[in-house]
Protein backbone atom coordinates (compact mmCIF):
# COMPACT_ATOMS: atom_id res chain seq x y z
CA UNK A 1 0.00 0.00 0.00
CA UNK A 2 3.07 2.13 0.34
CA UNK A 3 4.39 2.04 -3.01
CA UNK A 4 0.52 2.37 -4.59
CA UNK A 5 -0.12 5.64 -2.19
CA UNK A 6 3.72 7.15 -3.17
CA UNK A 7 2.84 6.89 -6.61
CA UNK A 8 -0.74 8.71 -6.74
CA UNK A 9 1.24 12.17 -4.52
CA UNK A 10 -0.17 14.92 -6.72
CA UNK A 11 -2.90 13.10 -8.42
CA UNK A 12 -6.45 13.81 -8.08
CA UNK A 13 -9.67 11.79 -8.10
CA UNK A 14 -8.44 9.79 -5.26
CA UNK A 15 -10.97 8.22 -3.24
CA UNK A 16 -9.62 6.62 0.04
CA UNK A 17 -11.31 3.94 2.58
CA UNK A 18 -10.60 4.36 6.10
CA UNK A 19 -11.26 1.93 8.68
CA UNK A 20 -11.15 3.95 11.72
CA UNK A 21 -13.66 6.06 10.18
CA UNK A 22 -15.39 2.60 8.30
CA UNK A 23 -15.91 5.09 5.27
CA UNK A 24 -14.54 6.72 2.13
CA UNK A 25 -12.92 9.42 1.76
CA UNK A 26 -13.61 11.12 -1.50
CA UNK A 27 -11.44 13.19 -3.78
CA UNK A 28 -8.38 13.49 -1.38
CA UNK A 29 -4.83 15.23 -2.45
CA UNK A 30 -2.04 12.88 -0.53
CA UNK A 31 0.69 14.78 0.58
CA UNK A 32 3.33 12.79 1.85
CA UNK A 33 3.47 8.87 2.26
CA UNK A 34 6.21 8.15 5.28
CA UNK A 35 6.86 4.40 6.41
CA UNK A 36 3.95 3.65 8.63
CA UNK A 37 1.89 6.75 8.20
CA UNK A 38 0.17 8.79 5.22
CA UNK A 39 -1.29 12.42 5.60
CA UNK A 40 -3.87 13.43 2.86
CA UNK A 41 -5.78 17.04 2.83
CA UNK A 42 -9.94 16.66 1.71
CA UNK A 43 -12.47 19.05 1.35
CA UNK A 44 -16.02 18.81 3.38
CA UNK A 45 -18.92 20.90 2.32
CA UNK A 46 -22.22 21.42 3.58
CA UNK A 47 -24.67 24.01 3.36
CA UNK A 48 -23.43 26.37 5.57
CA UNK A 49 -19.30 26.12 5.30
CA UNK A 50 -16.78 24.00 3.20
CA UNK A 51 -13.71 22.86 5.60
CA UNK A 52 -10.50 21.58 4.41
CA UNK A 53 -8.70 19.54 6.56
CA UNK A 54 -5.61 17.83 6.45
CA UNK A 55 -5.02 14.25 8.14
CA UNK A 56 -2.60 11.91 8.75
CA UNK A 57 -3.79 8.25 9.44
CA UNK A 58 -1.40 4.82 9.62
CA UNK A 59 -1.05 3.01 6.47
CA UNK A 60 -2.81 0.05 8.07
CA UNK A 61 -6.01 2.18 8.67
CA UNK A 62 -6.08 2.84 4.31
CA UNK A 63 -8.13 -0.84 2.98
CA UNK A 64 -9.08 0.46 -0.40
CA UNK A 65 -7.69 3.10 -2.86
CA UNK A 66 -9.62 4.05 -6.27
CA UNK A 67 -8.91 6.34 -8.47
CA UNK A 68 -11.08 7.77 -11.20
CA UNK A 69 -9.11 7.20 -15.09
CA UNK A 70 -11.53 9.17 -16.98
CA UNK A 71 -15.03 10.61 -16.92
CA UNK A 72 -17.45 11.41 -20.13
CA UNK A 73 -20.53 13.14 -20.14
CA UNK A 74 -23.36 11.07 -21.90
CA UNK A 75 -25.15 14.12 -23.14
CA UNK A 76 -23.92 14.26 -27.03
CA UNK A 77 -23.72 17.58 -27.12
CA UNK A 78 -21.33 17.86 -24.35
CA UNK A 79 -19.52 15.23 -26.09
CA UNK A 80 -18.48 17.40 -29.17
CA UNK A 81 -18.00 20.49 -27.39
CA UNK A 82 -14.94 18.54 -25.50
CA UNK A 83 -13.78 16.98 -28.53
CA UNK A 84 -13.87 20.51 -30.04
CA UNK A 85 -11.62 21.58 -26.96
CA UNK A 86 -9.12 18.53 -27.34
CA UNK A 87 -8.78 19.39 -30.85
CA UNK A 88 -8.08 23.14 -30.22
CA UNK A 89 -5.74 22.21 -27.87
CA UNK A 90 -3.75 19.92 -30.47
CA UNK A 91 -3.80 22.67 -33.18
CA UNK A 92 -2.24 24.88 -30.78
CA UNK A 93 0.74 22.72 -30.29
């Protein structure tokens, strides 16, 4: 689990599963992976605030990690207008 969490640092769409708290974590930015210990920042929001908050657990609390590859609207239109980006983008370079 320490190699897998050292190699998502930086990456987002990072969904974490913490037994301590027997829940996921959603969308969490690790920070730094140490030998027994990881410390990840998320974002909470509710109606009335959004917190950040930064926490450091011990590898042996993390049981799952997943990580979201890709995500596509299913509305066509929305469809070609990112196509239409991605191609802009390529023309550019």
């Amino acid at each position: 689990m320490e190699t897998k969490l050292k190699q998502l640092i930086g990456q987002s769409d990072i969904w974490l599963f913490i037994r301590s708290s027997n829940g996921w974590v959603k969308n969490v930015e690790i920070l730094e992976v140490e030998q027994e210990t990881v410390t990840f920042r998320y974002q909470h929001e509710s109606l009335e605030e959004s917190k950040i908050w930064e926490k450091t657990t011990r590898l042996e609390n993390i049981l799952e990690v997943d990580v979201r590859l890709v995500c596509v609207p299913k509305a066509e239109e929305k469809i070609n207008d990112v196509r239409a980006k991605l191609t802009r983008i390529l023309e550019q370079e």
